[in-house]
PDB file of N, CA and C in Angstrom:
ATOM      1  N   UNK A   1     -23.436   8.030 -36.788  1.00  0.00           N
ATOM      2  CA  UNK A   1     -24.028   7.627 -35.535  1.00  0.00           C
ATOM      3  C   UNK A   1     -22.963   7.137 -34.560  1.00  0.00           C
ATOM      4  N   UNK A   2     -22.024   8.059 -34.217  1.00  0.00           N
ATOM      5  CA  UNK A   2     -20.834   7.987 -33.290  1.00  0.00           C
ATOM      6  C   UNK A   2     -20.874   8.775 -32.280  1.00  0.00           C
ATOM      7  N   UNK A   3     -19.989   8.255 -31.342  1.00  0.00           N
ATOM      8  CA  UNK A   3     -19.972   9.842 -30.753  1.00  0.00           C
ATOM      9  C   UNK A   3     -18.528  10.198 -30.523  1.00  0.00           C
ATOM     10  N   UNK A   4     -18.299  10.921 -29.765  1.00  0.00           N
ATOM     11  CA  UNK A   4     -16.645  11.724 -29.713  1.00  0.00           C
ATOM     12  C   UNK A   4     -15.801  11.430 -28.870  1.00  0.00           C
ATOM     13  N   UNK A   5     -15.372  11.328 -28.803  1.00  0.00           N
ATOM     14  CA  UNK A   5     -13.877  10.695 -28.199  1.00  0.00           C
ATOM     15  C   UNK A   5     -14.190  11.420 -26.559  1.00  0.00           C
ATOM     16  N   UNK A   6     -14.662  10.897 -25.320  1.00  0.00           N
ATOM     17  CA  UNK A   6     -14.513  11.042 -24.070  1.00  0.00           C
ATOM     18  C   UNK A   6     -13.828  12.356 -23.478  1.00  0.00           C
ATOM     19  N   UNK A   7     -14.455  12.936 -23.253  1.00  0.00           N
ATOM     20  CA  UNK A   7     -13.292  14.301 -22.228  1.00  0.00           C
ATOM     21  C   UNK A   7     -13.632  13.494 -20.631  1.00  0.00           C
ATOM     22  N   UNK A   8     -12.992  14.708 -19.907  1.00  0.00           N
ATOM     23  CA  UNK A   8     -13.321  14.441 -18.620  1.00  0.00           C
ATOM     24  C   UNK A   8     -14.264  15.389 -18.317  1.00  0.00           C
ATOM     25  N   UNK A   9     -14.842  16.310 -18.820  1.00  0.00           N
ATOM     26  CA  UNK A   9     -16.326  17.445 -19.067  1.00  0.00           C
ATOM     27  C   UNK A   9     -16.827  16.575 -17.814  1.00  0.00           C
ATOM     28  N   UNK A  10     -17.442  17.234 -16.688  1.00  0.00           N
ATOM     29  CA  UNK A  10     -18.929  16.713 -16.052  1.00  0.00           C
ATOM     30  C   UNK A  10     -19.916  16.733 -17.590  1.00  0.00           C
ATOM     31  N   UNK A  11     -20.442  15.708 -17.405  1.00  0.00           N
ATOM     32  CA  UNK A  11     -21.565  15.460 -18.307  1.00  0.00           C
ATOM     33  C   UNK A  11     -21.335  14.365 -19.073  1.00  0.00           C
ATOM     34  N   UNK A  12     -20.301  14.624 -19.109  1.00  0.00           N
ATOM     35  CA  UNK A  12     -20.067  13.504 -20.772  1.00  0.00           C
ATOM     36  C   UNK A  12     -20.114  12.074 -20.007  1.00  0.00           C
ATOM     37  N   UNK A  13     -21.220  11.507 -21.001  1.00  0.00           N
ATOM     38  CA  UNK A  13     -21.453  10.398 -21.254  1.00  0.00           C
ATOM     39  C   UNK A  13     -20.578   9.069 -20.667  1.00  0.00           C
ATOM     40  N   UNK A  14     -19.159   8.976 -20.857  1.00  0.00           N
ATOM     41  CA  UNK A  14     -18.158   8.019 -20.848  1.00  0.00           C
ATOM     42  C   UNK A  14     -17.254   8.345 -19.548  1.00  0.00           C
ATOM     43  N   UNK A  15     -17.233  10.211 -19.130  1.00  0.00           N
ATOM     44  CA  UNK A  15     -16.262  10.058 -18.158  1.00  0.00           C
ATOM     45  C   UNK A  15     -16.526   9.196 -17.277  1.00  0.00           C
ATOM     46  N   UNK A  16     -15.642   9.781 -15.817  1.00  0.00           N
ATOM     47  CA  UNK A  16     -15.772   8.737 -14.571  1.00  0.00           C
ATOM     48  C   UNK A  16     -16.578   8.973 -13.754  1.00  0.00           C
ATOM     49  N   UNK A  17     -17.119  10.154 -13.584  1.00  0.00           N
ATOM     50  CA  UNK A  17     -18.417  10.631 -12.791  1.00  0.00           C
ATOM     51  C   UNK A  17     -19.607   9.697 -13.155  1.00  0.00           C
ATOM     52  N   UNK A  18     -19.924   9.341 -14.720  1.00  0.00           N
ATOM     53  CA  UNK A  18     -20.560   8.534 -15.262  1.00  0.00           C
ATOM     54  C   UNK A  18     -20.746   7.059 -14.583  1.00  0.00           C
ATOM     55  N   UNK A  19     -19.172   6.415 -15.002  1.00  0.00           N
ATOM     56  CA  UNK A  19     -18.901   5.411 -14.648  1.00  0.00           C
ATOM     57  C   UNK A  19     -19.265   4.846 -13.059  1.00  0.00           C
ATOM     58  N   UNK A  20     -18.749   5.975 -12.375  1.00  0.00           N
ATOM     59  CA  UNK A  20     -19.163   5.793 -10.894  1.00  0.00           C
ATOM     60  C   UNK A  20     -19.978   5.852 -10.381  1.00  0.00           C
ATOM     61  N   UNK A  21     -21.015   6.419 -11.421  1.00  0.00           N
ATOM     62  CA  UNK A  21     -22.681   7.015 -10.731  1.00  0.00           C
ATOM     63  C   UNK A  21     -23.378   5.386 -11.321  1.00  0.00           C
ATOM     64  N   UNK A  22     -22.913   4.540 -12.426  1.00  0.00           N
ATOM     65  CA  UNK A  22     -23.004   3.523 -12.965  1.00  0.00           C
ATOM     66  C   UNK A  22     -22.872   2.207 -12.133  1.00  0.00           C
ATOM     67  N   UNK A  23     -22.018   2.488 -11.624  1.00  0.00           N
ATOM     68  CA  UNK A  23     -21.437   1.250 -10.139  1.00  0.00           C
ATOM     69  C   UNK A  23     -22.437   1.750  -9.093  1.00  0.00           C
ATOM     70  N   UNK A  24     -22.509   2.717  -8.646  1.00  0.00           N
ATOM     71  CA  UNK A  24     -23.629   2.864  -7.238  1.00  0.00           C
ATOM     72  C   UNK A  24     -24.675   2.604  -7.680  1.00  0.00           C
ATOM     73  N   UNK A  25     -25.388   2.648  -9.303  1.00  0.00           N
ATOM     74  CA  UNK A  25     -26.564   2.245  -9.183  1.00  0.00           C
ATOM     75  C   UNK A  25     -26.839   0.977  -8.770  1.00  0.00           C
ATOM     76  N   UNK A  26     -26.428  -0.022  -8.529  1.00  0.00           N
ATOM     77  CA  UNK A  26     -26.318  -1.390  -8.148  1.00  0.00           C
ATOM     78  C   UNK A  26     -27.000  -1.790  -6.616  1.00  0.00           C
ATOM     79  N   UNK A  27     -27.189  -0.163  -5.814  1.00  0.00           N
ATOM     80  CA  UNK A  27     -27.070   0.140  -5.005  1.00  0.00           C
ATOM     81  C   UNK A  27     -26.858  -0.336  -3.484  1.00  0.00           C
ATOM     82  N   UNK A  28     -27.412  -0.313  -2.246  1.00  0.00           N
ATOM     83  CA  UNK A  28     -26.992  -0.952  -1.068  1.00  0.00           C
ATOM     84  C   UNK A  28     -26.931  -2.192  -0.730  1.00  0.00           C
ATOM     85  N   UNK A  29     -28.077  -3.061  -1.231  1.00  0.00           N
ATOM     86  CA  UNK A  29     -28.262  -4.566  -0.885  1.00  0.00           C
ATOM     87  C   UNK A  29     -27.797  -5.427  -1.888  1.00  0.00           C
ATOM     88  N   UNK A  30     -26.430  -4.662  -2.864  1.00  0.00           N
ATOM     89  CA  UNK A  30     -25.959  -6.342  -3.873  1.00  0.00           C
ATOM     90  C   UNK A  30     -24.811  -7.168  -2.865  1.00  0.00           C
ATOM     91  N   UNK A  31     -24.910  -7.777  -3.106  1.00  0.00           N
ATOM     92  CA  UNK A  31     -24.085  -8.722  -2.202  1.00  0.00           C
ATOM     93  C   UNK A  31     -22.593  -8.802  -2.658  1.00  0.00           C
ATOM     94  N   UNK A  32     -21.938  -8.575  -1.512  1.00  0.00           N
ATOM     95  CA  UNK A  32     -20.544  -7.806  -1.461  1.00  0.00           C
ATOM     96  C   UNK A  32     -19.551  -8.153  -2.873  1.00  0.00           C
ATOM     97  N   UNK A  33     -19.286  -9.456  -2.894  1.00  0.00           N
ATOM     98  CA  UNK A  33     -19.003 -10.189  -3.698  1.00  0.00           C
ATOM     99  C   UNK A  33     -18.879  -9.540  -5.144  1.00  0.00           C
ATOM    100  N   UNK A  34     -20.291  -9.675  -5.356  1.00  0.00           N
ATOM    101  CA  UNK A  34     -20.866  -8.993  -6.969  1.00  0.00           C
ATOM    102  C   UNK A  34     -21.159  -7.675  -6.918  1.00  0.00           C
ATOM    103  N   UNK A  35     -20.822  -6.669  -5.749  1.00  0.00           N
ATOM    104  CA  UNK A  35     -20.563  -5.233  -5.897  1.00  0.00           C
ATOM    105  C   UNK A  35     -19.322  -5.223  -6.901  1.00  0.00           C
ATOM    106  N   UNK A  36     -18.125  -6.267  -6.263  1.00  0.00           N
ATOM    107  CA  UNK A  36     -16.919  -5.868  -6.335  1.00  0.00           C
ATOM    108  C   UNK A  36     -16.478  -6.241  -7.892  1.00  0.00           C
ATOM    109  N   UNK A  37     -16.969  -7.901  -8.456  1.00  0.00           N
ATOM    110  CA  UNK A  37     -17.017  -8.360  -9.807  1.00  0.00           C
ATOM    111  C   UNK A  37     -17.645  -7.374 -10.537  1.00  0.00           C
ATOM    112  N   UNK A  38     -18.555  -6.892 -10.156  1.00  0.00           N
ATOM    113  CA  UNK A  38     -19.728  -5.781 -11.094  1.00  0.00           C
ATOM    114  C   UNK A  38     -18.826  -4.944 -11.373  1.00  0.00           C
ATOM    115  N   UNK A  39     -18.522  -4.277 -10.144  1.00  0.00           N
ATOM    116  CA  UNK A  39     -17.808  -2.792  -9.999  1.00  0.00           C
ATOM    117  C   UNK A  39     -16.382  -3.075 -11.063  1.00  0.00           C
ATOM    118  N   UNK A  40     -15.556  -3.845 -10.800  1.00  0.00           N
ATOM    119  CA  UNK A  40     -14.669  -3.783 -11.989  1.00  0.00           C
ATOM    120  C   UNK A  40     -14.913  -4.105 -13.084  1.00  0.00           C
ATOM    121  N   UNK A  41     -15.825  -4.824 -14.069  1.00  0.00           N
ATOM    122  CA  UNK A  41     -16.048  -5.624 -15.124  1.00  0.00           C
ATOM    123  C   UNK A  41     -16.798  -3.769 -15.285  1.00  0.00           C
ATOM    124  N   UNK A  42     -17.315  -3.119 -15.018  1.00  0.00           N
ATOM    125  CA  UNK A  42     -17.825  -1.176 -15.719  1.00  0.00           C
ATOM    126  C   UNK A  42     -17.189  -0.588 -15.813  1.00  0.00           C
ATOM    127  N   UNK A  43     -16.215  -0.958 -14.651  1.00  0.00           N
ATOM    128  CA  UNK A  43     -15.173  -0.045 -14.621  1.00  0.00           C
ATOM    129  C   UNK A  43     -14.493  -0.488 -15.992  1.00  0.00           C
ATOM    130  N   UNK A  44     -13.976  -1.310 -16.091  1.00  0.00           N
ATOM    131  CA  UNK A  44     -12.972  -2.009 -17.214  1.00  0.00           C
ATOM    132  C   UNK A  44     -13.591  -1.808 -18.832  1.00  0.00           C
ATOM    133  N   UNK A  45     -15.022  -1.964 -18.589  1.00  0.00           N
ATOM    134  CA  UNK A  45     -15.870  -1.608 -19.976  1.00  0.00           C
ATOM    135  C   UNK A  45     -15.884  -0.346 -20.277  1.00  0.00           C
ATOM    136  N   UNK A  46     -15.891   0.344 -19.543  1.00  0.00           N
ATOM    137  CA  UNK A  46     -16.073   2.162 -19.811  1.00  0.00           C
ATOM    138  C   UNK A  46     -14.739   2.231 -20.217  1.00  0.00           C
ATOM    139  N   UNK A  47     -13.490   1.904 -19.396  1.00  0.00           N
ATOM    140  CA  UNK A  47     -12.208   2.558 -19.663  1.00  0.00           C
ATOM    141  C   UNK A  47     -11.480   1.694 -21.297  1.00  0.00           C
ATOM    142  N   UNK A  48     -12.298   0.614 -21.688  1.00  0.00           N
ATOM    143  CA  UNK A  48     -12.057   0.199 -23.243  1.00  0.00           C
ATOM    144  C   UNK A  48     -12.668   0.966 -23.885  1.00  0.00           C
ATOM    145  N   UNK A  49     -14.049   1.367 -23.577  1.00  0.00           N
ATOM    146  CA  UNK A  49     -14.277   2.120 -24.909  1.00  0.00           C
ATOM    147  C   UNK A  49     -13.586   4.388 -24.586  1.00  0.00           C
ATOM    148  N   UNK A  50     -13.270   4.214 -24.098  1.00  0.00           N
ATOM    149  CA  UNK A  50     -12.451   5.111 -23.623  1.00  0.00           C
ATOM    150  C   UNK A  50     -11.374   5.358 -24.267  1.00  0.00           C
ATOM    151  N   UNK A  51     -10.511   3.980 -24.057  1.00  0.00           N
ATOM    152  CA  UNK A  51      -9.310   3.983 -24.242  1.00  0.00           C
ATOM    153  C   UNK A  51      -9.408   3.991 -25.756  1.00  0.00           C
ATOM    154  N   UNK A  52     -10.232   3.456 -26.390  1.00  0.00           N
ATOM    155  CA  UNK A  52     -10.157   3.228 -28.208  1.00  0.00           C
ATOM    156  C   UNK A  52     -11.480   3.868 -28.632  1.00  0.00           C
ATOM    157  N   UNK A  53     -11.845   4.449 -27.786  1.00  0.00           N
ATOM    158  CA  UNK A  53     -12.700   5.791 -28.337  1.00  0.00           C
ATOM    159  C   UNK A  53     -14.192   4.799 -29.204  1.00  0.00           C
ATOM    160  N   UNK A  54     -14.476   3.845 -28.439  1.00  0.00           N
ATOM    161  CA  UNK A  54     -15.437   3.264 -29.115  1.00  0.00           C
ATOM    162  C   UNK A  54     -16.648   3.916 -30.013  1.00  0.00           C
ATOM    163  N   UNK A  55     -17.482   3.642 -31.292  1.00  0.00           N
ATOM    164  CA  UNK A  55     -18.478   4.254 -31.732  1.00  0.00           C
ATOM    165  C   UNK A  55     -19.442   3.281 -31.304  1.00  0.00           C
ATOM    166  N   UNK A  56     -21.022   4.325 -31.540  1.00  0.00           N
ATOM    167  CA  UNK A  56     -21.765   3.289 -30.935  1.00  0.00           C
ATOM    168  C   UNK A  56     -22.117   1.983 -32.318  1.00  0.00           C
ATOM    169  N   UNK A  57     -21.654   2.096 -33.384  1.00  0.00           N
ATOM    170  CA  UNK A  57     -21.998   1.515 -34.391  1.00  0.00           C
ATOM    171  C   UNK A  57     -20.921  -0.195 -33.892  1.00  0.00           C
ATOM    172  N   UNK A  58     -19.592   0.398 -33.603  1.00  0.00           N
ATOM    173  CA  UNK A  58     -18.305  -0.784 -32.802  1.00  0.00           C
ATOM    174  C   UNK A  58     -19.637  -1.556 -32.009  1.00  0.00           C
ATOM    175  N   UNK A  59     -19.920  -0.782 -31.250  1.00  0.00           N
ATOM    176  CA  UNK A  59     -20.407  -1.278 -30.106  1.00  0.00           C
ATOM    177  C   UNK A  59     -21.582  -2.371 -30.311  1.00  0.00           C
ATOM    178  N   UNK A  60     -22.734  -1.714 -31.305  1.00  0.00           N
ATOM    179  CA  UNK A  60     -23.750  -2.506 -31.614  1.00  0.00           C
ATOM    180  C   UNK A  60     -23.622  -3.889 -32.232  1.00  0.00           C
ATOM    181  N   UNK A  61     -22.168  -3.541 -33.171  1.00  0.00           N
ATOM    182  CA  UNK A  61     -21.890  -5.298 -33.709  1.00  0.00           C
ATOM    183  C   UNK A  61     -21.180  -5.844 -32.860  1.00  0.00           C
ATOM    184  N   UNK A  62     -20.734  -5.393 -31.697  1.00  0.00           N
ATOM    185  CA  UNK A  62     -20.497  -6.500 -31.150  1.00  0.00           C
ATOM    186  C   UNK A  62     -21.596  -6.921 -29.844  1.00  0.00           C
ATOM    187  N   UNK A  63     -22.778  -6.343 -29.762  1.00  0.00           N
ATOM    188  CA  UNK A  63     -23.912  -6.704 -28.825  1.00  0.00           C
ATOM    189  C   UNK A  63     -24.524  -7.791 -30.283  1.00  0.00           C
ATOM    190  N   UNK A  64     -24.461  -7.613 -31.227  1.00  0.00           N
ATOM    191  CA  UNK A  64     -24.980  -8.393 -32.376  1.00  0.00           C
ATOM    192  C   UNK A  64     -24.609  -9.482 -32.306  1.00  0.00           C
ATOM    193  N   UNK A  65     -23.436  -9.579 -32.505  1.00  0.00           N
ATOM    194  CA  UNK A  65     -22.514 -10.950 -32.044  1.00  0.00           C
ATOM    195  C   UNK A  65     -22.933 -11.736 -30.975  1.00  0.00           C
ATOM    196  N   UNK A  66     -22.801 -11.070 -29.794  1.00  0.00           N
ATOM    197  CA  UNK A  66     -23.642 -11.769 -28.396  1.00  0.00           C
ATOM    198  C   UNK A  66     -25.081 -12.190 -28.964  1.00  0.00           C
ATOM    199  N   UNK A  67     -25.986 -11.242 -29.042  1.00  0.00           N
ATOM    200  CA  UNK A  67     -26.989 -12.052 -29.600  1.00  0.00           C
ATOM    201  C   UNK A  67     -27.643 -13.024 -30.655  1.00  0.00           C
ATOM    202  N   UNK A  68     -26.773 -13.004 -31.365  1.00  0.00           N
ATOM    203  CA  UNK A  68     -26.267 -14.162 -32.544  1.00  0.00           C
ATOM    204  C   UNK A  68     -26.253 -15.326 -31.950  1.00  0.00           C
ATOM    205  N   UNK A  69     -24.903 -15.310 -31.388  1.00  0.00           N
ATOM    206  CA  UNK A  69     -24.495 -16.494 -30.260  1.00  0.00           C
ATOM    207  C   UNK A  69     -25.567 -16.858 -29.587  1.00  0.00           C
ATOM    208  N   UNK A  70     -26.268 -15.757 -28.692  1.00  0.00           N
ATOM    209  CA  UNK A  70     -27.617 -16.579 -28.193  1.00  0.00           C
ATOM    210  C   UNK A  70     -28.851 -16.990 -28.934  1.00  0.00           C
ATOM    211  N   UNK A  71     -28.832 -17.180 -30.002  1.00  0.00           N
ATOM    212  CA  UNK A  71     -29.826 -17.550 -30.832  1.00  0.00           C
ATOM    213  C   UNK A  71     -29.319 -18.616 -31.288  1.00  0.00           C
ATOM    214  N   UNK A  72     -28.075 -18.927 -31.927  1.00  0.00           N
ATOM    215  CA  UNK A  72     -27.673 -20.229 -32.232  1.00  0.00           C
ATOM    216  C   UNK A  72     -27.706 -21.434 -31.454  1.00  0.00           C
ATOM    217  N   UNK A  73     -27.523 -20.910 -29.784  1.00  0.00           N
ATOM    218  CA  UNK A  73     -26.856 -21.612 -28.550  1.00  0.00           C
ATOM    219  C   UNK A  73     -28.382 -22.466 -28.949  1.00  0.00           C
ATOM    220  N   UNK A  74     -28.013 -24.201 -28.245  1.00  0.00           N
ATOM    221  CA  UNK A  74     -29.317 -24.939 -28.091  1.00  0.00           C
ATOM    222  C   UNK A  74     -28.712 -25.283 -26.372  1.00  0.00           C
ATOM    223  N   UNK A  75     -29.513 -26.370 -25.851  1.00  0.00           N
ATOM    224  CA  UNK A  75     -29.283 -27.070 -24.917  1.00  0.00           C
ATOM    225  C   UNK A  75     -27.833 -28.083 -24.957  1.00  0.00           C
ATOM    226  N   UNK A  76     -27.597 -28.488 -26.266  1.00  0.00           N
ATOM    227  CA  UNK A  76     -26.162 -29.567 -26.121  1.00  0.00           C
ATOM    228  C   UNK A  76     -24.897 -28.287 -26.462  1.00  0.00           C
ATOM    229  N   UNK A  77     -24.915 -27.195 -26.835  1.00  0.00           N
ATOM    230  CA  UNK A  77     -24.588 -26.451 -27.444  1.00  0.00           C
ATOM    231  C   UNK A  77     -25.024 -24.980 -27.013  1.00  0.00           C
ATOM    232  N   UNK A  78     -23.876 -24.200 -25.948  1.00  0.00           N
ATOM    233  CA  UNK A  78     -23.574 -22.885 -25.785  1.00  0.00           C
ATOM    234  C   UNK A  78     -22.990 -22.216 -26.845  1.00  0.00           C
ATOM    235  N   UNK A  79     -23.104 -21.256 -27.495  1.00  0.00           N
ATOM    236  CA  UNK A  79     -22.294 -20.309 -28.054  1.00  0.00           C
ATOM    237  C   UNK A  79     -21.299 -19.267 -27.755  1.00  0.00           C
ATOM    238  N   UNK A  80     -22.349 -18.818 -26.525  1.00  0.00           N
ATOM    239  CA  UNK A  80     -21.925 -17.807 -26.079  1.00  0.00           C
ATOM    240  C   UNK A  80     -20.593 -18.059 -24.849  1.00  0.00           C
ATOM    241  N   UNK A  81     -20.868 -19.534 -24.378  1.00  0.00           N
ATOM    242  CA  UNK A  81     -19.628 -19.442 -23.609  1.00  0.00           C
ATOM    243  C   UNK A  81     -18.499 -20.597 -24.631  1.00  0.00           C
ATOM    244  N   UNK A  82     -18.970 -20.420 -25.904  1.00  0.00           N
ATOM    245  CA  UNK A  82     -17.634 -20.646 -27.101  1.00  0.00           C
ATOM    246  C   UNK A  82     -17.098 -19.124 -27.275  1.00  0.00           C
ATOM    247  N   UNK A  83     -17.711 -18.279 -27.090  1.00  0.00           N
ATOM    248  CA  UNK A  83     -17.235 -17.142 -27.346  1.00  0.00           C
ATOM    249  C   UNK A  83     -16.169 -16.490 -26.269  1.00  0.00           C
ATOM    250  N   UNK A  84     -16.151 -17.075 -24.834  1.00  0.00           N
ATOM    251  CA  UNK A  84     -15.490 -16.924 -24.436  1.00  0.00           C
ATOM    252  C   UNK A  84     -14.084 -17.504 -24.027  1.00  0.00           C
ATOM    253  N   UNK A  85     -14.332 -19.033 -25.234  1.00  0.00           N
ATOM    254  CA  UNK A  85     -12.757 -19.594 -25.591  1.00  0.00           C
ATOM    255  C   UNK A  85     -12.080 -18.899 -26.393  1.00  0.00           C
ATOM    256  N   UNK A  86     -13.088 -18.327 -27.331  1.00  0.00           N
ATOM    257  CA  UNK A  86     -12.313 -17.596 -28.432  1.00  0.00           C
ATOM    258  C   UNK A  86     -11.768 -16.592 -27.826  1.00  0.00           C
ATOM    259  N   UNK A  87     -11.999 -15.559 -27.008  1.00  0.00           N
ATOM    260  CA  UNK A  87     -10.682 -14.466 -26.375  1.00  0.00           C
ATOM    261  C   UNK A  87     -10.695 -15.044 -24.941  1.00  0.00           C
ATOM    262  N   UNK A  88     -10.173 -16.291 -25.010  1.00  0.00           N
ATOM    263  CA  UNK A  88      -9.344 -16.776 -23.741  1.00  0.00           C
ATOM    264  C   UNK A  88      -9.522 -16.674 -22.971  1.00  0.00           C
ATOM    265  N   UNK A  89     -10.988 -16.961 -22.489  1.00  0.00           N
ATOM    266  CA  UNK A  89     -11.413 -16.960 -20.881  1.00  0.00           C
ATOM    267  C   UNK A  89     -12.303 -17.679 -20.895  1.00  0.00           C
ATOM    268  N   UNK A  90     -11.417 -19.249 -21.331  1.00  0.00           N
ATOM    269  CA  UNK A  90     -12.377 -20.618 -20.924  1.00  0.00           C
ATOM    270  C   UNK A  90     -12.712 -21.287 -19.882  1.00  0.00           C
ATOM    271  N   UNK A  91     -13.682 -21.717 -19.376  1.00  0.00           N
ATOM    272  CA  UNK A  91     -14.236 -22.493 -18.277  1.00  0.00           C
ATOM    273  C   UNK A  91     -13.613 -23.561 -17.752  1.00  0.00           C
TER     274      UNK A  91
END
């Protein structure tokens, strides 16, 4: 339950036609700001699993993880933004 390593094919899944049709869906009225945060944080996600040829199986444990974290998280106690001390992009 993988899939194949990215071409640049129109169609495929991961290219940049993808990616870009991915960013405009956001479409006319997001506010400039969070076009631009949005627009790179897809951009940057597509071109990781790109770059290391992600499977969707990679992928699911680490959406697992996120939702882990949000199940543990209480009110005195985030998880999920412990998770973002752990790869170094603390608050």
């Amino acid at each position: 339950m993988s899939f194949q390593p990215p071409s640049q094919e129109k169609g495929n899944v991961l290219g940049q036609e993808f990616t870009l049709a991915v960013i405009d869906a956001m479409g006319p009225n997001a506010p400039p700001r969070l076009r631009e945060v949005m627009a790179s944080l897809i951009q940057h996600v597509h071109d990781f699993a790109r770059e290391v040829q992600l499977t969707t199986d990679e992928w699911m444990a680490g959406v697992q993880l996120i939702n882990e974290a949000g199940r543990m998280s209480t009110e005195k106690r985030n998880e999920t933004q412990l998770l973002c001390n752990v790869i170094g992009l603390e608050s």
